[in-house]
N, C-alpha and C. Protein backbone atom coordinates (compact mmCIF):
# COMPACT_ATOMS: atom_id res chain seq x y z
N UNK A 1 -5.95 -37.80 79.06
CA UNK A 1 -6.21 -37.12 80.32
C UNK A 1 -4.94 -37.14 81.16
N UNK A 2 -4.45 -36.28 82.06
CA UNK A 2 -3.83 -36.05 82.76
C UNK A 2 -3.84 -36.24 84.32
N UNK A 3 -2.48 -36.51 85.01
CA UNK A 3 -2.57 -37.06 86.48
C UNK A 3 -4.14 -36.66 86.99
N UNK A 4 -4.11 -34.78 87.02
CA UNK A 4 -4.59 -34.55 87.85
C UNK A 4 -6.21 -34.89 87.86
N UNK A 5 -6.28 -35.41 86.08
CA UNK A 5 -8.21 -35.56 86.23
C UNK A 5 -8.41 -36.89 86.40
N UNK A 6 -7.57 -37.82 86.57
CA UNK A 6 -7.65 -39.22 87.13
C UNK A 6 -7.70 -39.24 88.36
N UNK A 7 -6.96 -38.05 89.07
CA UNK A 7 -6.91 -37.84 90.63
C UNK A 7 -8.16 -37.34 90.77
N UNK A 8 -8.78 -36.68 90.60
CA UNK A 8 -10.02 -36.03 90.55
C UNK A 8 -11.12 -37.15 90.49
N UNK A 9 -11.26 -37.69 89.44
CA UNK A 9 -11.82 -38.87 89.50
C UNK A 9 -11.99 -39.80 90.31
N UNK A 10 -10.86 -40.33 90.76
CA UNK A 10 -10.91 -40.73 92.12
C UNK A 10 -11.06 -40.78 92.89
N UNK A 11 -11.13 -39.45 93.54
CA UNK A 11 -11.31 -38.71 94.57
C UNK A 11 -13.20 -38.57 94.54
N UNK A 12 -13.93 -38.60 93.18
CA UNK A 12 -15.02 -38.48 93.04
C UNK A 12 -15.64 -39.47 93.38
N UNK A 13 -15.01 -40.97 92.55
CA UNK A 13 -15.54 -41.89 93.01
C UNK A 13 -15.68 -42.61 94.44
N UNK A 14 -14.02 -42.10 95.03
CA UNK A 14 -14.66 -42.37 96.93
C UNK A 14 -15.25 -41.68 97.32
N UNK A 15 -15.86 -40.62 96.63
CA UNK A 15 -16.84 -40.19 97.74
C UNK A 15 -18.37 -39.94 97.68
N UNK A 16 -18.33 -40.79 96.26
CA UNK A 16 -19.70 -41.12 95.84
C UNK A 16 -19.95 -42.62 96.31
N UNK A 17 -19.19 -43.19 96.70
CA UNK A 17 -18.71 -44.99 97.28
C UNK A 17 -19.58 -44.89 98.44
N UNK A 18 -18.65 -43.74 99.38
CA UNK A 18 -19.06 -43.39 100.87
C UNK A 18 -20.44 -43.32 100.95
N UNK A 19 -20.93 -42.36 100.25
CA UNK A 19 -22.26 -41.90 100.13
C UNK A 19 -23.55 -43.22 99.48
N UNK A 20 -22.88 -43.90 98.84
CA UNK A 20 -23.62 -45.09 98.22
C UNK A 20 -23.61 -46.22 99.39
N UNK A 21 -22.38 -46.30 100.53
CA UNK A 21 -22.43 -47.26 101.48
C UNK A 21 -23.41 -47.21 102.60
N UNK A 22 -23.08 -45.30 102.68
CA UNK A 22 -23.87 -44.81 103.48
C UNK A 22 -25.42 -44.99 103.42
N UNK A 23 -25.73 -45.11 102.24
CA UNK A 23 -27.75 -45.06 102.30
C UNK A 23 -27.71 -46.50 102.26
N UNK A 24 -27.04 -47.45 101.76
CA UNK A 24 -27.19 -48.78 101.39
C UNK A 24 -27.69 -49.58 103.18
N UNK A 25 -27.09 -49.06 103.75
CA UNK A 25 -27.63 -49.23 105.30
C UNK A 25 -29.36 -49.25 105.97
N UNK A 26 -29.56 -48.10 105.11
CA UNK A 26 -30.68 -47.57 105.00
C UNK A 26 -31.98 -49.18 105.04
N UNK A 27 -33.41 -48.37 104.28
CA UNK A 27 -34.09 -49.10 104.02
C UNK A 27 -34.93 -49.13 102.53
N UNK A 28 -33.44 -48.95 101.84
CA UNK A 28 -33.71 -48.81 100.13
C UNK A 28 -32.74 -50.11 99.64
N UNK A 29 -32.70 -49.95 98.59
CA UNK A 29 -32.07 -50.75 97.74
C UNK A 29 -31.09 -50.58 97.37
N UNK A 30 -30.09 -51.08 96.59
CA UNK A 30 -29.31 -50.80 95.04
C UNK A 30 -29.62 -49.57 94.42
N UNK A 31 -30.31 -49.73 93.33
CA UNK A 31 -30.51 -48.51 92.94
C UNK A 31 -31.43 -47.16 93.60
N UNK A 32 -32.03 -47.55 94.85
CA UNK A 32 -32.24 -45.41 95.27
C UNK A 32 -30.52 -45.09 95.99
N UNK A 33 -30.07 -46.28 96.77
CA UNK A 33 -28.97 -45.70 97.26
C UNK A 33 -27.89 -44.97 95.76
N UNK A 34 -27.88 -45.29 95.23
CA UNK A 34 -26.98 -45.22 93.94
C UNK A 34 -28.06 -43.54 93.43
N UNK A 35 -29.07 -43.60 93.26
CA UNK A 35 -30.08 -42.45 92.85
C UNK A 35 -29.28 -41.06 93.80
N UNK A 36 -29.33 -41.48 95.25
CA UNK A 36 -29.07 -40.48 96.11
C UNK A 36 -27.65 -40.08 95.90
N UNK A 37 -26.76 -41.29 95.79
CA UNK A 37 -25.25 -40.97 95.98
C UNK A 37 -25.19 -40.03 94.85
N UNK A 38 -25.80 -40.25 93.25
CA UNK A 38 -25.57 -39.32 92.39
C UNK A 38 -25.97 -37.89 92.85
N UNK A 39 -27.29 -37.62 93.37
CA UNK A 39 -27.84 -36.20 93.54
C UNK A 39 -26.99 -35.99 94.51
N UNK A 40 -26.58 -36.78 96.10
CA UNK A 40 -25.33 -35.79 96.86
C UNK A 40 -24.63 -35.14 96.62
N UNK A 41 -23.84 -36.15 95.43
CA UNK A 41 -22.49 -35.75 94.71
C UNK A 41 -22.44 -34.79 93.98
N UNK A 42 -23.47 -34.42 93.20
CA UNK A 42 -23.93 -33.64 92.12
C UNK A 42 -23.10 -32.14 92.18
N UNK A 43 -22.61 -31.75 93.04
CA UNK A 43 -21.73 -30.64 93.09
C UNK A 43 -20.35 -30.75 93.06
N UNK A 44 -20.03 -31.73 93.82
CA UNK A 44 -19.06 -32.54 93.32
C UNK A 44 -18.69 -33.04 91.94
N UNK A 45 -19.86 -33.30 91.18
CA UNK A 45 -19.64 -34.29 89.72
C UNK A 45 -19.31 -32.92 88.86
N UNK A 46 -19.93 -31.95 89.24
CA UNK A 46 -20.36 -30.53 88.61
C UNK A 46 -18.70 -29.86 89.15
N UNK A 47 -18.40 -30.07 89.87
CA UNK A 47 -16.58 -29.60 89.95
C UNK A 47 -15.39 -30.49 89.54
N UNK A 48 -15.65 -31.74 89.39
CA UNK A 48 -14.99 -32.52 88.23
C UNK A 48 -15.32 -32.27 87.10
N UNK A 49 -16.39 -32.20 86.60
CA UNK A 49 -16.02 -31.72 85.29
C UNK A 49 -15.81 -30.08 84.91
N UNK A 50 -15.58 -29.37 85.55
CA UNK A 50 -15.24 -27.90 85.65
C UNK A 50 -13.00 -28.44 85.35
N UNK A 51 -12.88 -28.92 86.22
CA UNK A 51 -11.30 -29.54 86.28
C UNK A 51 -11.14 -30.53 85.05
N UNK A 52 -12.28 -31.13 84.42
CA UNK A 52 -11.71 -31.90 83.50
C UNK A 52 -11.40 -30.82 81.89
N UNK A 53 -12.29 -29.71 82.09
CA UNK A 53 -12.60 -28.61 81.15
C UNK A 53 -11.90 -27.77 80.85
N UNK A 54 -11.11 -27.13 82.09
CA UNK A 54 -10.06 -26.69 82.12
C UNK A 54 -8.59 -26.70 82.73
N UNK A 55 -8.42 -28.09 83.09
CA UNK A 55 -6.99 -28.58 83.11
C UNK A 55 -6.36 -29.72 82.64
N UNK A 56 -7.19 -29.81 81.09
CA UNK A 56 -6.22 -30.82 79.77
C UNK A 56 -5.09 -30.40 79.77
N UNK A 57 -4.62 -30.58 79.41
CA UNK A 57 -3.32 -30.29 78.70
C UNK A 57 -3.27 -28.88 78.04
N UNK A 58 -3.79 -29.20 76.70
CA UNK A 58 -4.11 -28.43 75.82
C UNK A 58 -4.45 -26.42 76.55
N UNK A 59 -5.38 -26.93 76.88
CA UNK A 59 -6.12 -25.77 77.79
C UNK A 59 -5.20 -25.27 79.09
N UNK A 60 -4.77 -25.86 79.95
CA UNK A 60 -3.78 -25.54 81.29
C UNK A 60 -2.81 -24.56 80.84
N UNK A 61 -2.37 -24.63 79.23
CA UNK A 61 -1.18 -23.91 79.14
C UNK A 61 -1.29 -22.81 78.95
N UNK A 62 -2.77 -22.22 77.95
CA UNK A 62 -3.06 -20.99 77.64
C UNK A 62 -3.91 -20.60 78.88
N UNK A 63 -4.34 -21.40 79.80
CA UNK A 63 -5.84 -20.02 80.69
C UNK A 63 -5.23 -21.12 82.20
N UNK A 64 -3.38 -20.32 82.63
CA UNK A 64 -3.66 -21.27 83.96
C UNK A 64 -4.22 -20.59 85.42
N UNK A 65 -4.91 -19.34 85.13
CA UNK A 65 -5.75 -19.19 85.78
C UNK A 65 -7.01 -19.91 86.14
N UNK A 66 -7.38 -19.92 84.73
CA UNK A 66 -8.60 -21.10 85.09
C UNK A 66 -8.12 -22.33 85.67
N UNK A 67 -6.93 -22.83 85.48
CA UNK A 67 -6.92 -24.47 85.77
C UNK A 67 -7.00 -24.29 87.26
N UNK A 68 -6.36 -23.17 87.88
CA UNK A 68 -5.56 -22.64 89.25
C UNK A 68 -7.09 -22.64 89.91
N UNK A 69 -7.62 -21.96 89.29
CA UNK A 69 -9.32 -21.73 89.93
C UNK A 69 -10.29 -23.22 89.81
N UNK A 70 -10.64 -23.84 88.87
CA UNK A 70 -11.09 -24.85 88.79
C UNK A 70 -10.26 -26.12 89.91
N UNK A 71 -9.12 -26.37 90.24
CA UNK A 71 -8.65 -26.78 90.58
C UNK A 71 -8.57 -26.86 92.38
N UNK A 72 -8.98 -25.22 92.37
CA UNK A 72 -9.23 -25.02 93.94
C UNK A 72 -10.65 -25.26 94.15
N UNK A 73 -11.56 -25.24 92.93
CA UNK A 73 -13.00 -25.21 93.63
C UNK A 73 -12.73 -26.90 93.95
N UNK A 74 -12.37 -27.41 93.06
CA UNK A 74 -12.46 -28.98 93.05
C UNK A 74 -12.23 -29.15 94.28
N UNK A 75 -10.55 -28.94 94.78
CA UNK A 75 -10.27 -29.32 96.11
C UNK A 75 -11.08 -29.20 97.18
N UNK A 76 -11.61 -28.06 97.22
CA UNK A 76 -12.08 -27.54 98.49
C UNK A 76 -13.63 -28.23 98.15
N UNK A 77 -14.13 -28.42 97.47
CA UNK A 77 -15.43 -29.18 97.30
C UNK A 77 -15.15 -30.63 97.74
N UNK A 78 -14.46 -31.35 97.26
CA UNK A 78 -13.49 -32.61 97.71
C UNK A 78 -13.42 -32.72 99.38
N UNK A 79 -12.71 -31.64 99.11
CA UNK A 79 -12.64 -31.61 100.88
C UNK A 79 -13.83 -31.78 102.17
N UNK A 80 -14.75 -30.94 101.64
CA UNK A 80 -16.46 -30.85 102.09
C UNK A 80 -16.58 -32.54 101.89
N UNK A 81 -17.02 -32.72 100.94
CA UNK A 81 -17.66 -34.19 100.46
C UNK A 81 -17.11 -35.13 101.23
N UNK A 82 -15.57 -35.56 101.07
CA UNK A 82 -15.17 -36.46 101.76
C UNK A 82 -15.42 -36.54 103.66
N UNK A 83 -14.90 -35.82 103.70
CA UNK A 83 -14.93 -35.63 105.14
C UNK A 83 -16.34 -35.70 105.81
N UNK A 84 -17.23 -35.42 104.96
CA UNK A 84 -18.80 -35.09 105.36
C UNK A 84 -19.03 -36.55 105.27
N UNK A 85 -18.91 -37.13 103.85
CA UNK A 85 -19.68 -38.29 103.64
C UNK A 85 -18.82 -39.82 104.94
N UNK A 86 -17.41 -39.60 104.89
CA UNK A 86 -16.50 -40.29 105.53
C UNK A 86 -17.52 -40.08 107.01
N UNK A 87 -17.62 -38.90 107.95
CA UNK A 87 -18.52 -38.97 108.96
C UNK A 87 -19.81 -39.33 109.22
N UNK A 88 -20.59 -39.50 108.16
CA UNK A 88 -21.60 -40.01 107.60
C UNK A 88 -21.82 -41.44 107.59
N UNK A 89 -21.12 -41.90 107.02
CA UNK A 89 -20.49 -43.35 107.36
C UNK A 89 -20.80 -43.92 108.43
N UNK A 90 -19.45 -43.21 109.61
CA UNK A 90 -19.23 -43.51 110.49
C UNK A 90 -20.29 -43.80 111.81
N UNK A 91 -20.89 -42.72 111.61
CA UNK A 91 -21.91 -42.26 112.18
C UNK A 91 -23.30 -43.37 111.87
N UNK A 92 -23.80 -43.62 110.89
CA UNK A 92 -24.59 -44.61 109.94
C UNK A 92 -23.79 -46.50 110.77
N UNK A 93 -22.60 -46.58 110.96
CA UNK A 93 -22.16 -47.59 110.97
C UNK A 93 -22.38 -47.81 112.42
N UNK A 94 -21.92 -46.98 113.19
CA UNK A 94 -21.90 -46.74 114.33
C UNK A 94 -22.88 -47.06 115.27
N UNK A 95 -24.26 -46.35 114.52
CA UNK A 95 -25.88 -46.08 115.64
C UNK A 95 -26.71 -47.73 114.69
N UNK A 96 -25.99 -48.43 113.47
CA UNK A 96 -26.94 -49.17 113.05
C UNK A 96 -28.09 -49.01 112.03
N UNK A 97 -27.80 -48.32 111.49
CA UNK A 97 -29.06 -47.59 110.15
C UNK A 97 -28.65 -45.93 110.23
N UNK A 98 -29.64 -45.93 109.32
CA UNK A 98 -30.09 -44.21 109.34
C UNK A 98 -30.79 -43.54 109.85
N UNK A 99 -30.52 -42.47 110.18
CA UNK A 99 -31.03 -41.68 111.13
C UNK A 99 -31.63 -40.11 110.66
N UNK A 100 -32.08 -39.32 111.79
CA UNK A 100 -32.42 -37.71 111.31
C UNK A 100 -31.45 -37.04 111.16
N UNK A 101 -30.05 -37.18 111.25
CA UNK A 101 -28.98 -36.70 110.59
C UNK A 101 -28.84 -36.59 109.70
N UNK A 102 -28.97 -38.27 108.81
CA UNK A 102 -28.69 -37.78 107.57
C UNK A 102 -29.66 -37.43 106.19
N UNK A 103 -30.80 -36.77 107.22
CA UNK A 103 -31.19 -36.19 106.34
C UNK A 103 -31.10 -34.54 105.98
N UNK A 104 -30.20 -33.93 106.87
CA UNK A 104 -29.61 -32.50 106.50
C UNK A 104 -28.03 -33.02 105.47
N UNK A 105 -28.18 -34.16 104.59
CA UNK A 105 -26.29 -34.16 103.96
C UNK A 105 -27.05 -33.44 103.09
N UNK A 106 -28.23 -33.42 102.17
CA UNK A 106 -28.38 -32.73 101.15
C UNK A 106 -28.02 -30.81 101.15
N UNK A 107 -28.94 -30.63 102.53
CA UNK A 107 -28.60 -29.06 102.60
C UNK A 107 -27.36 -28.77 102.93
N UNK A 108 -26.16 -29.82 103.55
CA UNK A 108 -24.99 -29.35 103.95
C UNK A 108 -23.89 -29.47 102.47
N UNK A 109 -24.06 -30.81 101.85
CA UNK A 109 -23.97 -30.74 100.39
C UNK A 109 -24.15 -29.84 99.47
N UNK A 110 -25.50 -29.19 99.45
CA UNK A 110 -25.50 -28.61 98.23
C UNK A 110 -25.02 -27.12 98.32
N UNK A 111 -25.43 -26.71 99.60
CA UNK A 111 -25.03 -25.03 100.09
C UNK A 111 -23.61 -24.93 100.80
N UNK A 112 -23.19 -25.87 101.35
CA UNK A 112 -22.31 -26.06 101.67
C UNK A 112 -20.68 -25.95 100.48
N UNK A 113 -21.15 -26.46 99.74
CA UNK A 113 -20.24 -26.71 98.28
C UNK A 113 -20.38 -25.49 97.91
N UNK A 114 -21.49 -24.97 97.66
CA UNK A 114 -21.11 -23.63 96.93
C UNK A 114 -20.27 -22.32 98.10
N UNK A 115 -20.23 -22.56 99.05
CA UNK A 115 -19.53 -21.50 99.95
C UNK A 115 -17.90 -22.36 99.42
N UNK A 116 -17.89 -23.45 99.64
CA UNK A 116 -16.37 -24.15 99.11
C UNK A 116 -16.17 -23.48 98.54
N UNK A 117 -17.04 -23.46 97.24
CA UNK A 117 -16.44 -23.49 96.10
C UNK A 117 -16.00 -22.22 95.40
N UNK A 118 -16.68 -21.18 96.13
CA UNK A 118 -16.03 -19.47 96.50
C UNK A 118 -14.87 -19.22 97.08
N UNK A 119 -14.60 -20.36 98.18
CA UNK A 119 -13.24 -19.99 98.94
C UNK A 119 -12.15 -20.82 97.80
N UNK A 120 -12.06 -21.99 97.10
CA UNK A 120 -11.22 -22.61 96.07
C UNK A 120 -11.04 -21.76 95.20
N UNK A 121 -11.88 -21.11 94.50
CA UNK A 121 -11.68 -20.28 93.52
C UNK A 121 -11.12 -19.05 93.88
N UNK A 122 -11.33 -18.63 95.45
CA UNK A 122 -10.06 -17.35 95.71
C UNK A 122 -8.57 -17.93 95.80
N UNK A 123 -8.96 -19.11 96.66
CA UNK A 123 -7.62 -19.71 97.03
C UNK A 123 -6.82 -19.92 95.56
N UNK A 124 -7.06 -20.45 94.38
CA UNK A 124 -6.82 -20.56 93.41
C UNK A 124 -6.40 -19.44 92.44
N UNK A 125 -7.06 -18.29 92.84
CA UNK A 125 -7.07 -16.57 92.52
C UNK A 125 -5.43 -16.73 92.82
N UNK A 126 -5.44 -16.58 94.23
CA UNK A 126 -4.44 -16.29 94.87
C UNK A 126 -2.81 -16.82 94.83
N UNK A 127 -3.36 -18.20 94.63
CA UNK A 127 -2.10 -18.95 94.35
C UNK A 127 -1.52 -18.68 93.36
N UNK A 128 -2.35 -18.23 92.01
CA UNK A 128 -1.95 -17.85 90.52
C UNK A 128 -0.90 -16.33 90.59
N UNK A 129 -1.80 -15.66 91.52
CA UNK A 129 -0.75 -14.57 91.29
C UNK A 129 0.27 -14.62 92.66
N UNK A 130 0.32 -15.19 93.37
CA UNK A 130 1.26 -15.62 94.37
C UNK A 130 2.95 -16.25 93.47
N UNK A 131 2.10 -17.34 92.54
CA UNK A 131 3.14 -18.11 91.78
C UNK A 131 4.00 -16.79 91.07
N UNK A 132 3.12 -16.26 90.41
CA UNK A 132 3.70 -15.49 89.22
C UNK A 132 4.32 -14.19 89.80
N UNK A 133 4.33 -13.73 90.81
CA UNK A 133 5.51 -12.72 91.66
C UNK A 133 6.53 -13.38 92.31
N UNK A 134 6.28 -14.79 92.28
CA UNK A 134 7.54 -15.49 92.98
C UNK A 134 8.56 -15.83 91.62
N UNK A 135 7.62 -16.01 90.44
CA UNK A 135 8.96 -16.00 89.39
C UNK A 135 9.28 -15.29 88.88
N UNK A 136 8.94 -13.84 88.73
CA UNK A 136 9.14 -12.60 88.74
C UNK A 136 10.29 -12.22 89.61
N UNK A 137 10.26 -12.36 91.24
CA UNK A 137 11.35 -12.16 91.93
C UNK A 137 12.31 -13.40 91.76
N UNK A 138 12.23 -14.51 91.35
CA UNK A 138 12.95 -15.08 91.26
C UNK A 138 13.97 -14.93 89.91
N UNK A 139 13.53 -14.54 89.17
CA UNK A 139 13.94 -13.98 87.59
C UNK A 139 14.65 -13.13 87.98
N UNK A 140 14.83 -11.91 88.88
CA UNK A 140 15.57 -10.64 89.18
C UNK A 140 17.16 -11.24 89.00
């Protein structure tokens, strides 16, 4: 595996951490908090392995469109998650338990990610052919 799916990984696991600290507050256990952190994440887990699929090695060199696209949904899903679950947290740490907040992370999670994950995959569109007219003019 390569930097970037260890980075990915990483990035998965803090923010399935967050989300696992976050319910652990709650008035569950070990395992529902761990139950929930998986289903939060679940769009998240579902865009790591989209990045682990198509940016091996192997694969990155022939389709780097796809890696370019997979790579942006990741980010920008990343981006949602962390920041959501990181406020989540805060918020959870803050008031002393859980609250009626967090029970909209699922709808902001799951619908939320997929609008991400439309804008990563343009952003990723874009960057691909952005790159490839810059070495084009740079080749002149």
């Amino acid at each position: 595996m390569n930097k970037l799916i260890w980075s990915a990984l990483a990035i998965l696991l803090f923010s399935m951490s967050l989300v696992f600290l976050t319910f652990l507050h709650g008035d569950g256990g070990y395992l529902e908090s761990l139950i929930v952190s998986c289903t939060l994440s679940a769009p998240l887990i579902i865009a790591f392995s989209v990045v682990a699929m198509f940016c091996r090695t192997a694969v990155k060199e022939n389709h780097k469109l796809l890696c370019k696209m997979a790579t942006g949904v990741f980010v920008f899903t990343a981006l949602l998650h962390v920041f959501w679950n990181s406020f989540m947290l805060l918020d959870v740490v803050h008031k002393g338990g859980l609250g009626p907040a967090q029970g909209y992370s699922g709808l902001i999670m799951w619908f939320g990610s997929i609008k991400f994950a439309f804008f990563g995959a343009f952003s990723g569109i874009i960057l691909h052919y952005i790159s490839l007219w810059y070495k084009k003019l740079v080749a002149r």
